[in-house]
Protein backbone atom coordinates (compact mmCIF):
# COMPACT_ATOMS: atom_id res chain seq x y z
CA UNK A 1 0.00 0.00 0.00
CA UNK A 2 1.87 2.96 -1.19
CA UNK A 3 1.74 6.24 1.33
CA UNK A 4 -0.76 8.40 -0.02
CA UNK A 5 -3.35 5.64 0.30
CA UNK A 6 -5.29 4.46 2.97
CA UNK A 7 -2.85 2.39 5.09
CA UNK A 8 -3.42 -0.52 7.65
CA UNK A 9 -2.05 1.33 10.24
CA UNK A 10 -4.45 4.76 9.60
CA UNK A 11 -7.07 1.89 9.76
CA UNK A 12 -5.87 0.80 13.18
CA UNK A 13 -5.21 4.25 14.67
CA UNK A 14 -9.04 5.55 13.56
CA UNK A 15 -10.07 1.60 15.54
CA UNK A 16 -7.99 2.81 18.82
CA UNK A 17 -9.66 5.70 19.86
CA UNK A 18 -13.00 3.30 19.91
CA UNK A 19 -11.67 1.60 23.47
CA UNK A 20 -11.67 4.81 25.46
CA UNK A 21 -14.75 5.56 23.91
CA UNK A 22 -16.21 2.01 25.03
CA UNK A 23 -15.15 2.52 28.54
CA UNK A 24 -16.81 6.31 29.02
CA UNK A 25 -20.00 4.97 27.54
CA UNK A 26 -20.06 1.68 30.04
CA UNK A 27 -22.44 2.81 33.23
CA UNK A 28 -19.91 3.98 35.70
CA UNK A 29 -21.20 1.79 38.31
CA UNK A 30 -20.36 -1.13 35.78
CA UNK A 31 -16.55 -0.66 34.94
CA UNK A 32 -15.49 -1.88 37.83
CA UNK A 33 -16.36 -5.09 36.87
CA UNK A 34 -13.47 -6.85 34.55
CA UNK A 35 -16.09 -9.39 33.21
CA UNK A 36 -17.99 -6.73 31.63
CA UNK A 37 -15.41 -4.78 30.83
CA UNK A 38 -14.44 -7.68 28.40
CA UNK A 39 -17.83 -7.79 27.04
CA UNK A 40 -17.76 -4.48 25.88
CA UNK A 41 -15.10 -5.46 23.93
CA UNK A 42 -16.60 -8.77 22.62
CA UNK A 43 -19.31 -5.78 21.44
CA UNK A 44 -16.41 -3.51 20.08
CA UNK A 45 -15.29 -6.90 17.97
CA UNK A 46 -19.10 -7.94 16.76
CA UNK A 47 -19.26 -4.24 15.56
CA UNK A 48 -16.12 -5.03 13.37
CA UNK A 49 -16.93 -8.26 12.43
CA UNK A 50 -20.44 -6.09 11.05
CA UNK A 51 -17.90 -3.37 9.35
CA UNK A 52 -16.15 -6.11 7.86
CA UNK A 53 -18.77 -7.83 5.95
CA UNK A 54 -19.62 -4.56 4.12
CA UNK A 55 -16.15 -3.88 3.66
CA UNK A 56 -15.49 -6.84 1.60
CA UNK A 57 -18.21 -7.43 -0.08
CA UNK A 58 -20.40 -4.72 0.05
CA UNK A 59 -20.95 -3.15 -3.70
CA UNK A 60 -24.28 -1.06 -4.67
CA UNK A 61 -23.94 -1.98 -8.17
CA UNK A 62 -23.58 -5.65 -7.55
CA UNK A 63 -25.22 -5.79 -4.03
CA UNK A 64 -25.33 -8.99 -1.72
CA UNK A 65 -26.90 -9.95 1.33
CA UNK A 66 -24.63 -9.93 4.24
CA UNK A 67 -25.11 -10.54 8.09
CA UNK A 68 -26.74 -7.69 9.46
CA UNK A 69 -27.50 -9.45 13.29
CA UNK A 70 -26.76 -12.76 14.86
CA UNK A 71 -25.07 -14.57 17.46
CA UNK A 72 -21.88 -13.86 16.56
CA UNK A 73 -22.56 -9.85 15.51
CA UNK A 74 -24.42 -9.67 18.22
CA UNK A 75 -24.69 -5.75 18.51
CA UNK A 76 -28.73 -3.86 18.60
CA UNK A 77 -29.96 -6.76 20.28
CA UNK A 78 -30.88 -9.02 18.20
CA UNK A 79 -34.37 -11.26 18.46
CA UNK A 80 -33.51 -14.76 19.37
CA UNK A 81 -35.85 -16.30 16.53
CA UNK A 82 -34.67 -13.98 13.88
CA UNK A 83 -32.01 -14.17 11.02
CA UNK A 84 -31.02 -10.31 9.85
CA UNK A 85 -29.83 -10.26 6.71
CA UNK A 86 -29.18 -6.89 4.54
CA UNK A 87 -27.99 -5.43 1.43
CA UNK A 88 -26.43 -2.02 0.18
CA UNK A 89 -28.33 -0.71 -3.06
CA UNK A 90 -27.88 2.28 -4.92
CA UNK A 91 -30.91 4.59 -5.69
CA UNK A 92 -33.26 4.17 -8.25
CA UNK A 93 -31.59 0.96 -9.17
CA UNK A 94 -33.82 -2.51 -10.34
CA UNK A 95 -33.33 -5.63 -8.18
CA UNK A 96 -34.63 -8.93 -8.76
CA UNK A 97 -34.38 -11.58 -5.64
CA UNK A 98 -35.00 -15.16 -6.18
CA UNK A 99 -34.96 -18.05 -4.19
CA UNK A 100 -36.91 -20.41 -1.66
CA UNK A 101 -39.02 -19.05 0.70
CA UNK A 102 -38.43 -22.50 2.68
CA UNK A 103 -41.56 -22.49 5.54
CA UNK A 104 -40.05 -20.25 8.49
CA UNK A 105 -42.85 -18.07 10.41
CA UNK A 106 -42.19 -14.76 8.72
CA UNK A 107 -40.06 -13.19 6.05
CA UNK A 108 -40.34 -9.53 5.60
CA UNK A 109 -38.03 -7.47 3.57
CA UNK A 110 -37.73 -3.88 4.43
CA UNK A 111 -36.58 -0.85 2.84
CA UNK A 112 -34.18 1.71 4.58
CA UNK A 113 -32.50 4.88 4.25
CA UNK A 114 -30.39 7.01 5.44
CA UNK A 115 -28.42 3.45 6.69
CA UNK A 116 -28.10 4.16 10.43
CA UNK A 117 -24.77 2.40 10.27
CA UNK A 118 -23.43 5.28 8.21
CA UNK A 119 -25.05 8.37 9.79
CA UNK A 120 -25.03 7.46 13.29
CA UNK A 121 -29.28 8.23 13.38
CA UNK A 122 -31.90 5.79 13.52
CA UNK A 123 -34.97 6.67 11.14
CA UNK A 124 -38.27 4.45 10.78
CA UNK A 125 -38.57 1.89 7.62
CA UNK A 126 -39.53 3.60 4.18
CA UNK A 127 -41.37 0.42 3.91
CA UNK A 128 -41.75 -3.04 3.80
CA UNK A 129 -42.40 -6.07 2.04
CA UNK A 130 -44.02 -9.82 3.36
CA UNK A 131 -43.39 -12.31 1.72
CA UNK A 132 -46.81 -14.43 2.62
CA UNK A 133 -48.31 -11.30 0.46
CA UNK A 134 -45.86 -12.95 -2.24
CA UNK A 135 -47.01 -15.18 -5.30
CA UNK A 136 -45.05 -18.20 -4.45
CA UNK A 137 -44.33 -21.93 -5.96
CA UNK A 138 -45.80 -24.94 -4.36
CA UNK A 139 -42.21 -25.60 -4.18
CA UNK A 140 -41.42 -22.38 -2.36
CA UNK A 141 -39.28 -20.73 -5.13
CA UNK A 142 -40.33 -17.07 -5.39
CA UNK A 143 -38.56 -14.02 -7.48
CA UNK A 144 -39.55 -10.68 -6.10
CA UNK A 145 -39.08 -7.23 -8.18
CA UNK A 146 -38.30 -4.17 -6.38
CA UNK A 147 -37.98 -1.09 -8.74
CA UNK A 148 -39.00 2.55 -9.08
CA UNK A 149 -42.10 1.66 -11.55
CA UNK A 150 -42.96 -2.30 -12.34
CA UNK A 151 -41.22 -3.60 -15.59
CA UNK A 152 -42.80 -3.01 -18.70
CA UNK A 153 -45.28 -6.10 -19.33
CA UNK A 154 -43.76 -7.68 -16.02
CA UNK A 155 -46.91 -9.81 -14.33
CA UNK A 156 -45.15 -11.32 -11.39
CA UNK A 157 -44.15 -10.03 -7.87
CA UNK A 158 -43.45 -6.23 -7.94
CA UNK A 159 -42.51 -3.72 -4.64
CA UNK A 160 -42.22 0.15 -5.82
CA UNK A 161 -38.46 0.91 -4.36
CA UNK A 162 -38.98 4.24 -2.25
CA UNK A 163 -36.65 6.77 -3.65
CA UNK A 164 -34.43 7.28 -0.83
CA UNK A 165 -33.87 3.55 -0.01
CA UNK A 166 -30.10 2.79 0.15
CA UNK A 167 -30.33 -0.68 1.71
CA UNK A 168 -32.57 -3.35 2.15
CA UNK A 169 -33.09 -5.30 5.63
CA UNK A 170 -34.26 -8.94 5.47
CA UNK A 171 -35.82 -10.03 8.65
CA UNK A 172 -36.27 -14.58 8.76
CA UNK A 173 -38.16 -15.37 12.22
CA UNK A 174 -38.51 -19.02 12.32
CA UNK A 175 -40.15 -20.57 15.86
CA UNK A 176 -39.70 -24.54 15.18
CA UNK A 177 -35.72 -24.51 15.35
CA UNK A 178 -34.51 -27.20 12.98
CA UNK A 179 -37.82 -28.19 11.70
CA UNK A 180 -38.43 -25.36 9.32
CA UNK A 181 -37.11 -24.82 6.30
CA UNK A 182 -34.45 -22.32 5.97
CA UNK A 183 -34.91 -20.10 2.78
CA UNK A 184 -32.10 -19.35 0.23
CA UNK A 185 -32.30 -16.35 -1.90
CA UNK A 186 -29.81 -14.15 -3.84
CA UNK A 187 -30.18 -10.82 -5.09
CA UNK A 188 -28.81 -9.07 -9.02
CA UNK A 189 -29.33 -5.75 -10.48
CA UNK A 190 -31.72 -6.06 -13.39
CA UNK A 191 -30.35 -2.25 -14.66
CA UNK A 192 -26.90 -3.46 -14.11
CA UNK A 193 -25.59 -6.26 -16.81
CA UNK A 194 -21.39 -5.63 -16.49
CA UNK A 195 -19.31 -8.31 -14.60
CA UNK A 196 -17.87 -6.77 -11.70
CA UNK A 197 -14.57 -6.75 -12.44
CA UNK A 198 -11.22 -5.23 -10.20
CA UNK A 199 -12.32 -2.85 -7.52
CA UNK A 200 -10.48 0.39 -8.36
CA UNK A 201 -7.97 1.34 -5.16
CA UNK A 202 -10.34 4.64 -4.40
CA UNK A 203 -13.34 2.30 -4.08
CA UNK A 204 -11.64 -0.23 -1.85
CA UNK A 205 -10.03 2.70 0.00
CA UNK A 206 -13.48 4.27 0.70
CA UNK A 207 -14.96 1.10 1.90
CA UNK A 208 -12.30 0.46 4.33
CA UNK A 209 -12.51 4.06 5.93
CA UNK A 210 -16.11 3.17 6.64
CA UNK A 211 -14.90 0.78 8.75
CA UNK A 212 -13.99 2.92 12.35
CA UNK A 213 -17.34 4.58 12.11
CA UNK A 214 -19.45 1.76 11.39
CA UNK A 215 -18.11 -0.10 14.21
CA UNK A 216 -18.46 2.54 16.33
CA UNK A 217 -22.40 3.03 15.98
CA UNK A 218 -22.67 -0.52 16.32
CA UNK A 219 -20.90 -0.93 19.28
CA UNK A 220 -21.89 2.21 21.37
CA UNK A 221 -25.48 2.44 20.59
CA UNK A 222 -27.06 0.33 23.34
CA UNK A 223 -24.42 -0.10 25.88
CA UNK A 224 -26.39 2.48 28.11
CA UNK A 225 -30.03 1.59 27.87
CA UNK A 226 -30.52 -1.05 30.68
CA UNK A 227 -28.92 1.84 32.95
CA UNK A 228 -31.91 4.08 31.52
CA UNK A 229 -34.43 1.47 32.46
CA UNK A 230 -32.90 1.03 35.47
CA UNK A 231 -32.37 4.84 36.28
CA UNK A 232 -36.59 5.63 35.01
CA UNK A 233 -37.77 3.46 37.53
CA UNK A 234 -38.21 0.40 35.53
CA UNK A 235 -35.94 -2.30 37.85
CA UNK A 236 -38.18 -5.64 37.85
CA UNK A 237 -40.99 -4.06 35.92
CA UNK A 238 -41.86 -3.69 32.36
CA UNK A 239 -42.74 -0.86 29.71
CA UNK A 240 -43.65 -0.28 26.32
CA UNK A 241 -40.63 0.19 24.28
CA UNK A 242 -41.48 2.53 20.94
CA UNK A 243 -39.21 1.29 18.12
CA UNK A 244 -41.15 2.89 15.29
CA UNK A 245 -38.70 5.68 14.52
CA UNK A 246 -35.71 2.76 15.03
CA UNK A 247 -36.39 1.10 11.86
CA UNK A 248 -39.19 -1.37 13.88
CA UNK A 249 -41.21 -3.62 11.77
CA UNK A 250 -44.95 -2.39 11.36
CA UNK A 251 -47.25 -4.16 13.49
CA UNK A 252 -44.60 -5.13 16.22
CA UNK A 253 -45.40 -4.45 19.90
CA UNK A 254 -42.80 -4.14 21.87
CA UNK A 255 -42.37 -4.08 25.83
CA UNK A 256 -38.76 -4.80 28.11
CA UNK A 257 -37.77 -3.38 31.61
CA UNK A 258 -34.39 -3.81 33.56
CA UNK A 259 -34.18 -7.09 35.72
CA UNK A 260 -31.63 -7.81 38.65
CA UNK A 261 -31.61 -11.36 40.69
CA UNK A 262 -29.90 -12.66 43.78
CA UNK A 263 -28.64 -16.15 43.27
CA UNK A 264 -32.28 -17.23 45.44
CA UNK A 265 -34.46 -15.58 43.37
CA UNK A 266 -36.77 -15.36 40.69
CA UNK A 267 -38.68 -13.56 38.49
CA UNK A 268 -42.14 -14.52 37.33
CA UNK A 269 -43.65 -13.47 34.42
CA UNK A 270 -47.54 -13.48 33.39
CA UNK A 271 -49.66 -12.55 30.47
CA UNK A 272 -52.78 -13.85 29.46
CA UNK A 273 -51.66 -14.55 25.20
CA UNK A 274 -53.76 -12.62 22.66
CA UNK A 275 -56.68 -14.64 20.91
CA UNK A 276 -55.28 -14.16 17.79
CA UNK A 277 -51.46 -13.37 16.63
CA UNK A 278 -48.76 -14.37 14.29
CA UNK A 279 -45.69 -14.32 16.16
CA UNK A 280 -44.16 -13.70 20.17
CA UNK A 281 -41.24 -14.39 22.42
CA UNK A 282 -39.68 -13.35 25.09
CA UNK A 283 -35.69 -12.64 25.72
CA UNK A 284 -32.89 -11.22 27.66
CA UNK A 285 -30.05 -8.99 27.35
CA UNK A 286 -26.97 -8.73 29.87
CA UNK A 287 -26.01 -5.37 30.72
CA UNK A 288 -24.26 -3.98 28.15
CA UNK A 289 -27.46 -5.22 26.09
CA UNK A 290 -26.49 -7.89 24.44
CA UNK A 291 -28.94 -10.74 24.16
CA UNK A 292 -28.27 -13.79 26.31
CA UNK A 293 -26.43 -16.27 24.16
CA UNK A 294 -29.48 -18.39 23.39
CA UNK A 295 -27.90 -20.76 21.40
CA UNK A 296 -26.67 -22.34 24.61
CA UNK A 297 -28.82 -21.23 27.46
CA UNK A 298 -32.91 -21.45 27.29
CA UNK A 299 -32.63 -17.64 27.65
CA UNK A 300 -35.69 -16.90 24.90
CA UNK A 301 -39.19 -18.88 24.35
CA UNK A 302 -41.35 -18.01 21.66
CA UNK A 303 -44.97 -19.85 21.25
CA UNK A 304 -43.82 -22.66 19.78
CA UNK A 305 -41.13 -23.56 22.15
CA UNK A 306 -43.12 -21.93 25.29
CA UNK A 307 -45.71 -23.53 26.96
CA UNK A 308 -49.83 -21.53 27.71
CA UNK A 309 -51.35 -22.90 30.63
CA UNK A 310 -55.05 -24.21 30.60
CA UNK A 311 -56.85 -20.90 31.72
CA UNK A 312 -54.48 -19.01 28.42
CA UNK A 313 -52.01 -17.90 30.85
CA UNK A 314 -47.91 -17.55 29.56
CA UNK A 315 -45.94 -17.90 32.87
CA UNK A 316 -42.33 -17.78 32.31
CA UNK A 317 -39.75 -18.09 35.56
CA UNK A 318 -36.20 -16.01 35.42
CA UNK A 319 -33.82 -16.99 37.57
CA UNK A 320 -30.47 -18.21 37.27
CA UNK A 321 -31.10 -21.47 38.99
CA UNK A 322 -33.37 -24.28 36.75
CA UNK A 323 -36.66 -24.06 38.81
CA UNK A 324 -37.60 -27.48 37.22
CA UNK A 325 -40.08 -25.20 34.57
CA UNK A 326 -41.37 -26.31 31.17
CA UNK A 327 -41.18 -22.07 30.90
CA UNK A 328 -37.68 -21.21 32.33
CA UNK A 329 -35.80 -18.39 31.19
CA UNK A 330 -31.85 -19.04 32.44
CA UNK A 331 -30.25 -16.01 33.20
CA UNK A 332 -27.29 -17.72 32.08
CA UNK A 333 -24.66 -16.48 34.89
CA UNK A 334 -26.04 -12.23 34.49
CA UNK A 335 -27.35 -11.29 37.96
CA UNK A 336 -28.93 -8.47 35.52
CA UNK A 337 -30.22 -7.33 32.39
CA UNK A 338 -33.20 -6.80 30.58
CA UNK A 339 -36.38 -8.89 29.55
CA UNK A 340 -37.53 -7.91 26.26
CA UNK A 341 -41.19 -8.61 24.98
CA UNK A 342 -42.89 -8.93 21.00
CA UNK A 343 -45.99 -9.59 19.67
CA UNK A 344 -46.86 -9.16 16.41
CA UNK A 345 -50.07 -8.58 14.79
CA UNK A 346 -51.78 -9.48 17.29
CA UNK A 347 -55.58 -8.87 18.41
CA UNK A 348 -54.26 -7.53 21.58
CA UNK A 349 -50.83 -6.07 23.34
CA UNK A 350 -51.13 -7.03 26.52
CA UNK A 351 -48.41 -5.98 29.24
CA UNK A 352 -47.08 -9.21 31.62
CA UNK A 353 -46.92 -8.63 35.26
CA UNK A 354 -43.95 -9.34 37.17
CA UNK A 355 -43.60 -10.93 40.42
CA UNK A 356 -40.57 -11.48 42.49
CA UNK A 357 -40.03 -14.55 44.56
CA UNK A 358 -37.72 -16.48 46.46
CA UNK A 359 -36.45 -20.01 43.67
CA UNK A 360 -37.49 -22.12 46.58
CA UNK A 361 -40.85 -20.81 46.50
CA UNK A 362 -41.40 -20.98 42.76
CA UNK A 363 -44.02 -23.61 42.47
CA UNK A 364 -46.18 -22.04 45.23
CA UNK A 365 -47.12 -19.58 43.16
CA UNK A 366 -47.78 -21.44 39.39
CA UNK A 367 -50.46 -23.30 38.94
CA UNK A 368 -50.68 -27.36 39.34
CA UNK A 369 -51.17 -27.57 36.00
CA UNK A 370 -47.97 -25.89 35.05
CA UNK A 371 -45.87 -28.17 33.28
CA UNK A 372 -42.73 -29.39 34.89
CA UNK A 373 -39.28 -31.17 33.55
CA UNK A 374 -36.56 -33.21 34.98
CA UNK A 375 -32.98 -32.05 35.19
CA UNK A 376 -32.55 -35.58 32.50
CA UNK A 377 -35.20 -33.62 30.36
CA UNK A 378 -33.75 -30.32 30.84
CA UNK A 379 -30.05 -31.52 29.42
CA UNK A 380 -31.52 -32.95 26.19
CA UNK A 381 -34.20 -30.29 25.71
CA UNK A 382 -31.00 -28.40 25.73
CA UNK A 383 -28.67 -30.25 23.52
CA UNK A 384 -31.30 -30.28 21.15
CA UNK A 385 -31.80 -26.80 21.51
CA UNK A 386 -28.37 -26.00 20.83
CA UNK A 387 -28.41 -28.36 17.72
CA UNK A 388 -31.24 -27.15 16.10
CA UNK A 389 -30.05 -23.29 16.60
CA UNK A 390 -27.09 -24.23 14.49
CA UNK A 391 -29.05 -25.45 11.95
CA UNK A 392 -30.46 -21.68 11.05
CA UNK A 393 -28.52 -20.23 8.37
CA UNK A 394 -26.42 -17.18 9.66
CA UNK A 395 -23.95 -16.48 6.98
């Protein structure tokens, strides 16, 4: 790399500045601790890892779709049951996307601009697409236009591309781990024939000077917002959370509060389930907000894997000790978090009460009917768990 370019070292220095800025945005009661100290950095590297993808292989004339979220970019919190996928597009281009819908929950493509990873600003969805509104093969396949006006004499499935889109979002919720089908879909410029070719050193220069910024939004977004649960009053008790202007999905319901546990105790969770919906869960976030790892810890449920009592009833118990629950949510070794809600479309939005109570005590307060497991039953539910959360397509 000759000196007037952009060197690996520039890229390095413009990365440094990123840990002090990690460690003033930490709550000050929380840097004390040298466990989540090192989580902020595991953030700092997921934001990266999220810069990187873009970086080398992001192109608006031949576009992709790259990891947006998952377990292992695990930056904005990502939902438990869903796959983020995304794409950089250039305005007023055509875009086909074909593929297999495969016969997960939901697929809904959405349309966004400005691209909060490059201004730093959140701003609600120009719109979005589902793909059960789609004309699809009894096979699954699909193809999907998006353009500024349908193709002349074009019959098949057609989105109007909002002028000021610059990249498109692809959320996948599946609910059956491992049983559904996991679509595969690619995307190609229909206004765009030319191979791609050698990437000039200006555009592989500019791409890699994103890099310190985007990494930055990702990583210091959210590290603050259990302390602003915490610090409104909302410590073992829940709220609506307003995600509309955050590039939220339209007709998503969100609720989450703060949580904090002694070793002893628990957390218990009730809400009588809509009569009608299409999707929920429930999760949890560390500190830093991060979601639990809930590839390896029961730390989400969602209404297939969760469990509604006879009288319609969700109870879920958080604790950090296995209360011997159908419905346990494992803090996973966090004395506190966050406990984040969904529903979507659904008839009603109902708020769940929380109770707290000593782990001993648990079964006191659930009903007889509640269903219970073994700690034989709890080990495979997990190992299956585990299995069939590797078997989602992340990259």
């Amino acid at each position: 790399m000759n000196a007037g370019g952009l060197s690996w070292e520039k890229l390095v220095d413009e990365l440094r500045p990123l840990g002090d800025a990690m460690r003033a945005r930490v709550p000050e009661r929380l840097r004390s601790d040298p466990r989540i100290m090192a989580e902020s950095m595991r953030l700092l590297l997921a934001g990266l890892a999220r810069a990187s993808s873009d970086a080398l292989v992001g192109d608006r004339r031949h576009p992709m779709f790259v990891p947006e979220l998952n377990i292992a970019q695990n930056i904005f919190q990502p939902n438990a049951d869903t796959i983020y996928k995304s794409a950089l597009i250039e305005k007023g281009g055509s875009y086909l996307l074909r593929g297999d819908r495969g016969t997960v929950r939901m697929i809904i493509l959405a349309q966004m601009g400005p691209d909060t990873l490059r201004t730093g600003k959140h701003s609600p969805l120009l719109g979005q697409t589902d793909f059960d509104d789609l004309t699809v093969g009894e096979d699954g396949s699909f193809e999907l236009v998006v353009s500024p006006e349908r193709p002349a004499g074009y019959t098949g499935n057609w989105a109007a591309l909002d002028t000021q889109c610059e990249k498109f979002m692809v959320r996948i919720v599946s609910c059956d781990w491992g049983a559904e089908r996991e679509p595969r879909f690619g995307i190609a410029r229909l206004d765009v024939d030319d191979a791609k070719g050698r990437l000039s050193a200006d555009d592989l220069h500019a791409a890699f000077d994103e890099m310190p910024f985007i990494t930055r939004v990702c990583a210091l977004a959210f590290p603050t917002h259990v302390e602003e649960l915490r610090d409104e009053g909302y410590l073992n008790k829940l709220k609506i959370f307003d995600v509309s202007q955050m590039s939220g999905l339209k007709g998503q319901f969100y609720y989450e509060g703060a949580y904090e546990l002694a070793a002893d105790e628990a957390l218990i969770s009730e809400v009588r389930v809509p009569q009608s919906y299409r999707y929920w869960s429930i999760i949890l976030t560390n500190e830093i907000y991060e979601t639990t790892d809930w590839y390896n810890n029961q730390a989400s449920l969602n209404d297939a894997q969760g469990v509604v009592d006879p009288d319609g009833v969700f109870r879920t118990v958080i604790s950090a000790r296995d209360p011997g629950v159908h419905n346990w949510l494992d803090t996973s070794g966090y004395s506190a978090g966050a406990i984040q809600g969904r529903w979507f479309e659904a008839s009603e939005k109902p708020m769940p009460t929380l109770r707290k109570v000593k782990i001993d005590d648990v079964l006191s307060h659930l009903p007889e009917t509640t269903k219970r497991v073994s700690p034989q039953e709890r080990s495979e539910a997990l190992r299956d768990r585990r299995l069939a959360a590797q078997m989602r397509i992340i990259w």
